[in-house]
Structures are given as structure tokens and as C-alpha cells.
Protein backbone atom coordinates (compact mmCIF):
# COMPACT_ATOMS: atom_id res chain seq x y z
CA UNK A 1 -54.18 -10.20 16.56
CA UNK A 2 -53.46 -7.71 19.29
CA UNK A 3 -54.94 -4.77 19.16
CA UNK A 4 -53.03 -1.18 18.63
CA UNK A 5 -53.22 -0.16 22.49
CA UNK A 6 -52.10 -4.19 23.61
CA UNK A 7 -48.76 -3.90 21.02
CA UNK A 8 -47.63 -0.73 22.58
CA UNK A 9 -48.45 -1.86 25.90
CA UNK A 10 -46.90 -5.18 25.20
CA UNK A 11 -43.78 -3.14 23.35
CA UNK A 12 -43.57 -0.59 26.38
CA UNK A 13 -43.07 -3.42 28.74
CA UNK A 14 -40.51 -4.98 26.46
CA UNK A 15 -38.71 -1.83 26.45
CA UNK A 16 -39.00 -1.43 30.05
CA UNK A 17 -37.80 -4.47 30.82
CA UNK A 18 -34.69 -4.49 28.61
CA UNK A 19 -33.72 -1.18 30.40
CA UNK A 20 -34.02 -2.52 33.59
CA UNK A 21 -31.81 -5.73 32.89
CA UNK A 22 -28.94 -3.44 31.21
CA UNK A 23 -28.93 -0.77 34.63
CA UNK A 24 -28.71 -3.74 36.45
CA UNK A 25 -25.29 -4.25 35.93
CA UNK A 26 -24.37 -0.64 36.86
CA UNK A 27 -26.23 -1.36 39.91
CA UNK A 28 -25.30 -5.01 40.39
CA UNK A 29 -23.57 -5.69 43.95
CA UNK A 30 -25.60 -2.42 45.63
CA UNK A 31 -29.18 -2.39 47.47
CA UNK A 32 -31.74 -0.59 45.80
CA UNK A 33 -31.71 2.11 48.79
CA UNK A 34 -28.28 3.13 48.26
CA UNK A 35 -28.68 3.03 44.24
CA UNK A 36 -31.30 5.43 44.69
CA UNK A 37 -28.66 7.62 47.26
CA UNK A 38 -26.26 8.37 44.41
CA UNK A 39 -27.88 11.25 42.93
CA UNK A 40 -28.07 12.65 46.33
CA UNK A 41 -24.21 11.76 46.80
CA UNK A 42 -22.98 13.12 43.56
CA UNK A 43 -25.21 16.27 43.79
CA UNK A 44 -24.08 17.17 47.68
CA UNK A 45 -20.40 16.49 46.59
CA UNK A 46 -20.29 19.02 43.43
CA UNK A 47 -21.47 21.29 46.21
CA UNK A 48 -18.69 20.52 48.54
CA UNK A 49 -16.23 21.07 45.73
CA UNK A 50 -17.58 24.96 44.76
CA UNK A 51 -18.14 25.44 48.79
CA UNK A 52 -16.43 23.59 50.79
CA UNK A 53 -19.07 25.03 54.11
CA UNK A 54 -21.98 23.67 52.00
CA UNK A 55 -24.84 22.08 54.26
CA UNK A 56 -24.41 18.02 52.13
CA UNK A 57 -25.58 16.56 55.77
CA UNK A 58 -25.85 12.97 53.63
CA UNK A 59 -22.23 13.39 52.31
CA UNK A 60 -20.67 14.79 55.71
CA UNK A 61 -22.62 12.20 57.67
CA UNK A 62 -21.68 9.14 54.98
CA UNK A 63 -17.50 10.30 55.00
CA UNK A 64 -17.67 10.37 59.55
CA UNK A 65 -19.36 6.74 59.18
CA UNK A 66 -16.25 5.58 56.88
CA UNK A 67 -14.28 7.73 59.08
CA UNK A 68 -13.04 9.80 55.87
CA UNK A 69 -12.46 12.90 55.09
CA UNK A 70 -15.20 14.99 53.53
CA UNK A 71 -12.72 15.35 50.55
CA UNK A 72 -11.94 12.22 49.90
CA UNK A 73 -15.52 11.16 50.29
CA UNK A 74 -16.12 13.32 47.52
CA UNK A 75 -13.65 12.46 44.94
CA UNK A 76 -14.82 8.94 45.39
CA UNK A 77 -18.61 9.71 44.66
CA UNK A 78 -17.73 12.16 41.59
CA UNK A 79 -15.12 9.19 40.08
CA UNK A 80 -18.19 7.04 41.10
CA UNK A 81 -20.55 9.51 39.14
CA UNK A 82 -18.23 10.03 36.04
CA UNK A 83 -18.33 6.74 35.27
CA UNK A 84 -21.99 5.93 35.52
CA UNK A 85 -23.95 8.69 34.45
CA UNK A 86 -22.65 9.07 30.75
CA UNK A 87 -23.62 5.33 30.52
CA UNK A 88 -26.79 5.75 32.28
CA UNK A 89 -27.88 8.87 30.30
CA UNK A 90 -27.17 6.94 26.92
CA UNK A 91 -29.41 4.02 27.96
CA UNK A 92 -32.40 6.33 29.41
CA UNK A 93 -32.11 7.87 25.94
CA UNK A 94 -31.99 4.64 24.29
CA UNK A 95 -35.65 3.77 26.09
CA UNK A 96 -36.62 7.13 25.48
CA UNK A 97 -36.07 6.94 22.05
CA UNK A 98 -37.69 3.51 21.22
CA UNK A 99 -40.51 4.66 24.02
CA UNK A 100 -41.44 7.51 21.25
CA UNK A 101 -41.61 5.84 18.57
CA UNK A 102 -43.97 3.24 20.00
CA UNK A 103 -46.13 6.00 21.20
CA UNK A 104 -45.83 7.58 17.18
CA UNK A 105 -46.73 4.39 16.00
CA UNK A 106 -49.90 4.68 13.91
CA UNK A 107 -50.15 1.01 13.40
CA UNK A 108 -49.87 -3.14 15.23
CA UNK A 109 -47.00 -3.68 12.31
CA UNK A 110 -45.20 -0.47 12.94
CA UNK A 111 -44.93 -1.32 16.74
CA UNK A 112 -44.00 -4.81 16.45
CA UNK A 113 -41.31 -4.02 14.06
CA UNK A 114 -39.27 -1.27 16.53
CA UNK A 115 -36.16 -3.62 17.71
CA UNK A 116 -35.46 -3.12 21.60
CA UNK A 117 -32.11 -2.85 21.80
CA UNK A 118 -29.39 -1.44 24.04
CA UNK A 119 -25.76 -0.89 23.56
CA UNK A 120 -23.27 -3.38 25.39
């Protein structure tokens, strides 16, 4: 039988993995450089919206390389945002969530028995 610290390891990497699958389709179809750009985007184009001389250089330089307005550029990334983060925040919390109780898990049987499982 594994021991306590090979069952949580073994039920962290479970978890892990199960995340990663499930934000894989919010990020399927985009390169793991640009995935990692959209807190960046929606951040810099909140700005734009309460101060329209903000600095965003990633923002202003993305919208002249689509040769797009700043605006526009921004109500794409904030529609873009809106519909992603709510989703990703409820499956981080979902990991989160089963992550604890693995950690609080005083025994092999109590581990093994937390079900990893995400919303569809």
C-alpha cells in the first residue's frame, strides 16, 4: 500500500492533471505564449477604459499590428475576458478545493476517496 505522502502526491497529480485537461479547452486553438498574454491584455484594457492616455504599450502595440483601433482592441479583449475568467476562476477553485482537502487528509483512505472532478 502507498504510503500517506505517495497518495497525496499521487492525488495532487491527479488533480493537477484533470485541471489542466479542462483549461485546455479554454485555451484550445491559442499558443501557450499568447494564453499567458491575456492577463496582461485584459488588465492594460480596463486601464484604457478608466484612462483612455494610460501607458498599455502591449494593448496599443497589439491594436496598430491588427491595424485597430485602441477601442475596439479593447472591447474585444474584455468580451474575451468576460467569458473566460468566471469559468476559469470556478475551476482554479475547484483544484483548490480538492487540493485542501488532500493536504487535510489525515489518512491513505481519506485521500483515495476525494473524487477529482470538474464541472462541464
Amino acid at each position: 500500500p502507498p504510503t500517506l505522502e505517495e497518495a497525496r502526491n499521487a492525488k495532487l497529480a491527479e488533480i493537477n492533471a484533470g485541471y489542466s485537461t479542462v483549461m485546455g479547452f479554454i485555451q484550445a486553438g491559442y499558443p501557450l505564449d499568447e494564453v499567458l498574454s491575456w492577463e496582461r491584455q485584459a488588465t492594460q484594457a480596463r486601464e484604457l477604459v478608466q484612462n483612455p492616455d494610460a501607458e498599455a504599450l502591449f494593448v496599443r502595440a497589439l491594436a496598430i499590428t491588427k491595424k485597430i483601433t485602441v477601442e475596439e482592441l479593447c472591447r474585444r479583449v474584455l468580451a474575451n475576458a468576460a467569458s473566460w475568467e468566471p469559468i476559469a476562476a470556478m475551476l482554479t477553485g475547484c483544484r483548490q478545493v480538492m487540493e485542501e482537502a488532500a493536504f487535510s487528509a489525515e489518512t491513505v483512505e481519506e485521500i483515495q476517496a476525494i473524487k477529482v472532478s470538474y464541472p462541464a
